[in-house]
Protein backbone atom coordinates (compact mmCIF):
# COMPACT_ATOMS: atom_id res chain seq x y z
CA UNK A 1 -12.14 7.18 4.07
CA UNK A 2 -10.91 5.60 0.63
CA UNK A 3 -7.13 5.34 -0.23
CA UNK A 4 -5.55 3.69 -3.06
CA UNK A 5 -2.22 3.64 -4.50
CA UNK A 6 -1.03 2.79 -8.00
CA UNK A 7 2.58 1.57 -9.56
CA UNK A 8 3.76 -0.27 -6.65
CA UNK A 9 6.91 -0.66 -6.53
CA UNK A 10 7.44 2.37 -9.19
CA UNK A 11 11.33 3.14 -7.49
CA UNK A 12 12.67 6.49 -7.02
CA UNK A 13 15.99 7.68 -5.15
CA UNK A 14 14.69 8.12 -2.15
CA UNK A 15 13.67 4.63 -1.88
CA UNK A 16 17.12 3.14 -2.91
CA UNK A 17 17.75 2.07 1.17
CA UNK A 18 14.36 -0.46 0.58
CA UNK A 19 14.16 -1.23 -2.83
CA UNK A 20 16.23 -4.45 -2.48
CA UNK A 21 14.34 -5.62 0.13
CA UNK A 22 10.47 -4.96 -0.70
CA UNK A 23 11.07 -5.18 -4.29
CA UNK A 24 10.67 -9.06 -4.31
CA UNK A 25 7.24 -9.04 -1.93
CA UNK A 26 6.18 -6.19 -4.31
CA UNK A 27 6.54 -8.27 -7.43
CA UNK A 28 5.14 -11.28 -5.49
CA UNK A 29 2.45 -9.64 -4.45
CA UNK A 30 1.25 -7.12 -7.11
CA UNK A 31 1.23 -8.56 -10.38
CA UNK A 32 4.93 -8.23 -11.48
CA UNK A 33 4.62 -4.59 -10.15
CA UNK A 34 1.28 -4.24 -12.41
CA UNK A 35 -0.95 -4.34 -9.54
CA UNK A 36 -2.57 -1.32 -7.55
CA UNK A 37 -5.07 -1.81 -4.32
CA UNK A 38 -7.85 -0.34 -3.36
CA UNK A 39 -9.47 -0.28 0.37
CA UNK A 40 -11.22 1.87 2.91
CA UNK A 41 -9.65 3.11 6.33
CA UNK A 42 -12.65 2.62 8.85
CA UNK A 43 -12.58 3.40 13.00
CA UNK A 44 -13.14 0.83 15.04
CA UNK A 45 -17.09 1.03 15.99
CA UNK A 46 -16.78 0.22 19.40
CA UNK A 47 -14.10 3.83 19.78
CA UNK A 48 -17.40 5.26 18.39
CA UNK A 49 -19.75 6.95 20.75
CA UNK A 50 -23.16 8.60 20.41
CA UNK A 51 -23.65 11.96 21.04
């Protein structure tokens, strides 16, 4: 499975509790706030079995 996100650290109300406290790691980590990741979520291949 892909996932992505973009804006990072884009604030709205509901994130007023956090923003004080991840908005530092976000601009450390992601460009000023300019950044955006992308990855894939993978299972573990041991959990995998054959059928």
């Amino acid at each position: 499975m892909m996932s992505n996100f973009q804006h990072a650290g884009d604030w709205s109300s509901p994130h007023a509790k956090v923003q004080s406290t991840l908005d530092p790691l976000v601009r450390a980590n992601y460009k000023d706030r300019s950044g955006a990741a992308v990855g894939y979520l993978t299972a573990d291949p041991t959990s995998i079995k054959p059928a």
